[in-house]
C-alpha atoms as a PDB file:
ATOM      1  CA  UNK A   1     -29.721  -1.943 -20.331  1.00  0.00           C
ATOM      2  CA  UNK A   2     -27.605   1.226 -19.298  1.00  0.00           C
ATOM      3  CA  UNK A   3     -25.594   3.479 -20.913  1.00  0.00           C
ATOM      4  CA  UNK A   4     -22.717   4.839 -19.667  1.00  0.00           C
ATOM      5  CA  UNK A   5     -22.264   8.637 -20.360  1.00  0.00           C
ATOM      6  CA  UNK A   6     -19.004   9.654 -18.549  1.00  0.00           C
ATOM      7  CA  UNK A   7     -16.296   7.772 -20.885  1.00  0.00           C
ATOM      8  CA  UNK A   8     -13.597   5.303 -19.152  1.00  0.00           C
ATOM      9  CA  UNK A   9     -11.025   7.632 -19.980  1.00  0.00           C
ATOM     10  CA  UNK A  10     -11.110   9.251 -16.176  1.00  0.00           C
ATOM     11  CA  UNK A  11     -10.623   5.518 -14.883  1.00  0.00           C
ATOM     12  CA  UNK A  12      -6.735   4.532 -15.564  1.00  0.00           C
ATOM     13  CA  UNK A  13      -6.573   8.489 -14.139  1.00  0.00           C
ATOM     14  CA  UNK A  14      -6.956   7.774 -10.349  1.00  0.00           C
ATOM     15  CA  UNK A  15      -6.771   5.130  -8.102  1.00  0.00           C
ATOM     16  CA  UNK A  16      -9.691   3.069  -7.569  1.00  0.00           C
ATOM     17  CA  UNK A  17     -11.446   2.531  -4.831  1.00  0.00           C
ATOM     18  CA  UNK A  18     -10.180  -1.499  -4.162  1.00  0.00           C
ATOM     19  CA  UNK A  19      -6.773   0.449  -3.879  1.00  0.00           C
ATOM     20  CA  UNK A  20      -7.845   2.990  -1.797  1.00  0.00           C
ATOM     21  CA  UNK A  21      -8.783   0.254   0.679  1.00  0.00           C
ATOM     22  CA  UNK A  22      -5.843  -1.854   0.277  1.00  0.00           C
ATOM     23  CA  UNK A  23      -3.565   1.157   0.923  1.00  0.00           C
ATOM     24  CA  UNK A  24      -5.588   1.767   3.926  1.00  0.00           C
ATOM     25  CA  UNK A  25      -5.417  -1.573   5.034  1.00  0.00           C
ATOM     26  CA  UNK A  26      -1.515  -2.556   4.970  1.00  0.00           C
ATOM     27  CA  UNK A  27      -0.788   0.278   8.283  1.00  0.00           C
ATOM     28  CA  UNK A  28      -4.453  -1.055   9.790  1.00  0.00           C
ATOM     29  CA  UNK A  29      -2.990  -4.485   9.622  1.00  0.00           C
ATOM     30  CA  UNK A  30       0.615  -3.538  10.763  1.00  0.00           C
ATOM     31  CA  UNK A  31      -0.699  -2.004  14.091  1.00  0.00           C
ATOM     32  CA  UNK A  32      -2.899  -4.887  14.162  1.00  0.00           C
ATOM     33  CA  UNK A  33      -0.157  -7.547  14.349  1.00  0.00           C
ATOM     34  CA  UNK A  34      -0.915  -9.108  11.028  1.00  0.00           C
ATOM     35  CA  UNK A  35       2.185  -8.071   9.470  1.00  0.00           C
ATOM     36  CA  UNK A  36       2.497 -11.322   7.182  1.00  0.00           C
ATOM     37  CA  UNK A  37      -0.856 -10.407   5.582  1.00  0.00           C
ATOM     38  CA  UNK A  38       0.056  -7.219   5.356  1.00  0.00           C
ATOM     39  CA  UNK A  39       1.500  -8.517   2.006  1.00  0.00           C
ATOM     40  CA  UNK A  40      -1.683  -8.770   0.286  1.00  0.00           C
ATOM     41  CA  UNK A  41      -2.741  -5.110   0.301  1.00  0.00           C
ATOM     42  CA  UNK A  42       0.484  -3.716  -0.087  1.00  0.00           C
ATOM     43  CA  UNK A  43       0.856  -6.523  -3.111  1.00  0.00           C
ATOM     44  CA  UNK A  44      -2.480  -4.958  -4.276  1.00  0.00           C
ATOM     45  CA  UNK A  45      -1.170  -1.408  -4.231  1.00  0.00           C
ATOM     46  CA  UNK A  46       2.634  -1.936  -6.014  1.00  0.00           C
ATOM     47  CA  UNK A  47       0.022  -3.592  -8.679  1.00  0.00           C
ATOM     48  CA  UNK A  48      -2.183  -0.977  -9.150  1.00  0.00           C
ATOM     49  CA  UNK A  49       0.224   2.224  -8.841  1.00  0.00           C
ATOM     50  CA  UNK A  50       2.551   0.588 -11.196  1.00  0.00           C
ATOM     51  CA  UNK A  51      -0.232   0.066 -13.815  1.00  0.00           C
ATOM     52  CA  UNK A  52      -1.541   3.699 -13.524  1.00  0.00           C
ATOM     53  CA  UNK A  53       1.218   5.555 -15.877  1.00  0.00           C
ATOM     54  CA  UNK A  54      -0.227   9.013 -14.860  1.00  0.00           C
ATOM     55  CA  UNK A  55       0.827   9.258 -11.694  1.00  0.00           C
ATOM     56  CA  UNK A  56       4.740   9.092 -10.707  1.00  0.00           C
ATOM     57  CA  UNK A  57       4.340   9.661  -7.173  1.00  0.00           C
ATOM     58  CA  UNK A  58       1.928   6.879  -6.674  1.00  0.00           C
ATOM     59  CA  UNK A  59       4.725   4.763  -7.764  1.00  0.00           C
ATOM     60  CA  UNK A  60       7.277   6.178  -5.494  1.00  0.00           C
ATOM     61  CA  UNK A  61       4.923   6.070  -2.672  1.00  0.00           C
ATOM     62  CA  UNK A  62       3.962   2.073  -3.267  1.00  0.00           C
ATOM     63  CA  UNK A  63       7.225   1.569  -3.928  1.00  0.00           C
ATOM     64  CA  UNK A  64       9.203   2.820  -0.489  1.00  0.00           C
ATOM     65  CA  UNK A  65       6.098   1.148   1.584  1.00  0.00           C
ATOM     66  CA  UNK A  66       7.023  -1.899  -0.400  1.00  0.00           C
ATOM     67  CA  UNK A  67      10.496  -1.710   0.780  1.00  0.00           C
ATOM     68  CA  UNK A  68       9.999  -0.710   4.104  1.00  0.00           C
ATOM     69  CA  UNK A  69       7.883  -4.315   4.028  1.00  0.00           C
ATOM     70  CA  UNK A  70      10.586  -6.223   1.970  1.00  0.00           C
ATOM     71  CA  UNK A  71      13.291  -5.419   4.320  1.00  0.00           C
ATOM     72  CA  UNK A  72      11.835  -7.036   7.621  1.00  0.00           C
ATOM     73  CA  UNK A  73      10.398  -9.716   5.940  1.00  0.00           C
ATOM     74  CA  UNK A  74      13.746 -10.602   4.185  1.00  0.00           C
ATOM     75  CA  UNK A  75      15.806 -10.627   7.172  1.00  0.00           C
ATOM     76  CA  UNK A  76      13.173 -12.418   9.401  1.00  0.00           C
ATOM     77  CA  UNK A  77      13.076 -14.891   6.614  1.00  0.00           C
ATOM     78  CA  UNK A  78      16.687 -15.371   6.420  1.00  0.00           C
ATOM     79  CA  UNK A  79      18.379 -14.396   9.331  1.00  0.00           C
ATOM     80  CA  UNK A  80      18.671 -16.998  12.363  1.00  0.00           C
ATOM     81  CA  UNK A  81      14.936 -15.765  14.033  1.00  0.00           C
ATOM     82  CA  UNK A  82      13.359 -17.763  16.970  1.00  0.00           C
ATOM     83  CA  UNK A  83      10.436 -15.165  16.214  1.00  0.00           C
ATOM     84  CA  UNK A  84       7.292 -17.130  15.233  1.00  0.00           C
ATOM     85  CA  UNK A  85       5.809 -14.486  13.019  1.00  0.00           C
ATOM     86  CA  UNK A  86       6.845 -11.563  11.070  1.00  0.00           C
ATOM     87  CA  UNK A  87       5.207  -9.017  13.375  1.00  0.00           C
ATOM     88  CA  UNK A  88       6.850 -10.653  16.712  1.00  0.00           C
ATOM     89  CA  UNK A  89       9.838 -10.063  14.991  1.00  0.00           C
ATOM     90  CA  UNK A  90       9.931  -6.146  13.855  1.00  0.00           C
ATOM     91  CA  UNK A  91      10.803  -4.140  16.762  1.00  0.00           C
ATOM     92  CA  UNK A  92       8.335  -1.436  17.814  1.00  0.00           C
ATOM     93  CA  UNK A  93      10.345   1.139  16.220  1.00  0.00           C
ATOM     94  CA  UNK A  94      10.493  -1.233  12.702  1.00  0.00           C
ATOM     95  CA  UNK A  95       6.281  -1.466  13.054  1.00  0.00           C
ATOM     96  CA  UNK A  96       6.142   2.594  13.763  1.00  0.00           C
ATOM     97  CA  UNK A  97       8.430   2.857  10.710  1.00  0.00           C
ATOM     98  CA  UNK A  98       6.179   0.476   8.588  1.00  0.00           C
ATOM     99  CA  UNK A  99       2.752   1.983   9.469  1.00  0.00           C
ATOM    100  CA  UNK A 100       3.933   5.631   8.777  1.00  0.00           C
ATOM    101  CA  UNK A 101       4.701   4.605   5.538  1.00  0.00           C
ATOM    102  CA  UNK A 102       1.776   3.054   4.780  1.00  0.00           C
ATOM    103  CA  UNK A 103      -0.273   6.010   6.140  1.00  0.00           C
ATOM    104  CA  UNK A 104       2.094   8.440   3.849  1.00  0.00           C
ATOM    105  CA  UNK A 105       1.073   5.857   1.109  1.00  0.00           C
ATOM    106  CA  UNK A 106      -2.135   5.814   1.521  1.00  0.00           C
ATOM    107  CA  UNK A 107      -2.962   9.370   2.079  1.00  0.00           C
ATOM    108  CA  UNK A 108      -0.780  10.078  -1.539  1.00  0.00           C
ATOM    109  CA  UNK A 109      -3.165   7.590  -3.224  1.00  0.00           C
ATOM    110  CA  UNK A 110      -6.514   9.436  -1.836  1.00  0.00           C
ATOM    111  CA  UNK A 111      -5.088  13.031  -2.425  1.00  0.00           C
ATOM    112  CA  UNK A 112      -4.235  11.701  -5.979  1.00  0.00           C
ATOM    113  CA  UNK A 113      -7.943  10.263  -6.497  1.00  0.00           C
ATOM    114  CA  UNK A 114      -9.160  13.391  -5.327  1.00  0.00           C
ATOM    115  CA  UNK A 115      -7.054  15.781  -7.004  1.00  0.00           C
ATOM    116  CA  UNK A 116      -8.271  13.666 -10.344  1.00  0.00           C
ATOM    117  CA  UNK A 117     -11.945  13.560  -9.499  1.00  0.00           C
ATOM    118  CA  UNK A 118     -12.007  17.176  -8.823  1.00  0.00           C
ATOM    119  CA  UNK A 119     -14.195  17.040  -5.256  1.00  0.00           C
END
């Protein structure tokens, strides 16, 4: 049986480490021509910065890289494309748009988590 010492209270302060990887993961998966699945991390970061209350950036962060997503998708969706997938569709310039914001999101989330863990 083990104890826990450090209270939960620094937990809800920073984003965890699951988040860390999914914000990593949406610009990784952008320049990697998966930018339909690129949904799922970026779905996994809007979640998680919009359930920490402490941090107001992290929100404003998740929430422009979720736009920057929503906006291609949208008008691939329902606009009159012959593309096959979401990332033959964005233009270079769209997917150099899309990763920068994910890299700007993601490095917000890890200088949040290590402002908050002190290292």
């Amino acid at each position: 049986m083990s104890v826990n010492t450090r209270p939960n209270v620094r937990a809800a302060a920073y984003p965890t480490t699951s988040t860390l990887v999914a914000a990593w993961a949406a610009p990784v998966m952008v320049i990697g021509q998966f930018g339909l699945l690129s949904g799922i991390p970026i779905a996994v970061a809007l979640v998680a910065s919009l359930r920490n209350r402490r941090s107001k950036a992290l929100r404003w962060w998740t929430g422009a890289l979720t736009l920057a997503y929503a906006t291609p998708l949208t008008m691939w969706l329902a606009g009159p494309s012959e593309a096959p997938s979401l990332s033959k569709y964005m233009s270079p310039a769209m997917t150099a748009v899309l990763a920068g914001v994910g890299v700007a999101t993601a490095v917000a989330h890890q200088v949040v988590r290590r402002r908050s863990t002190g290292k």
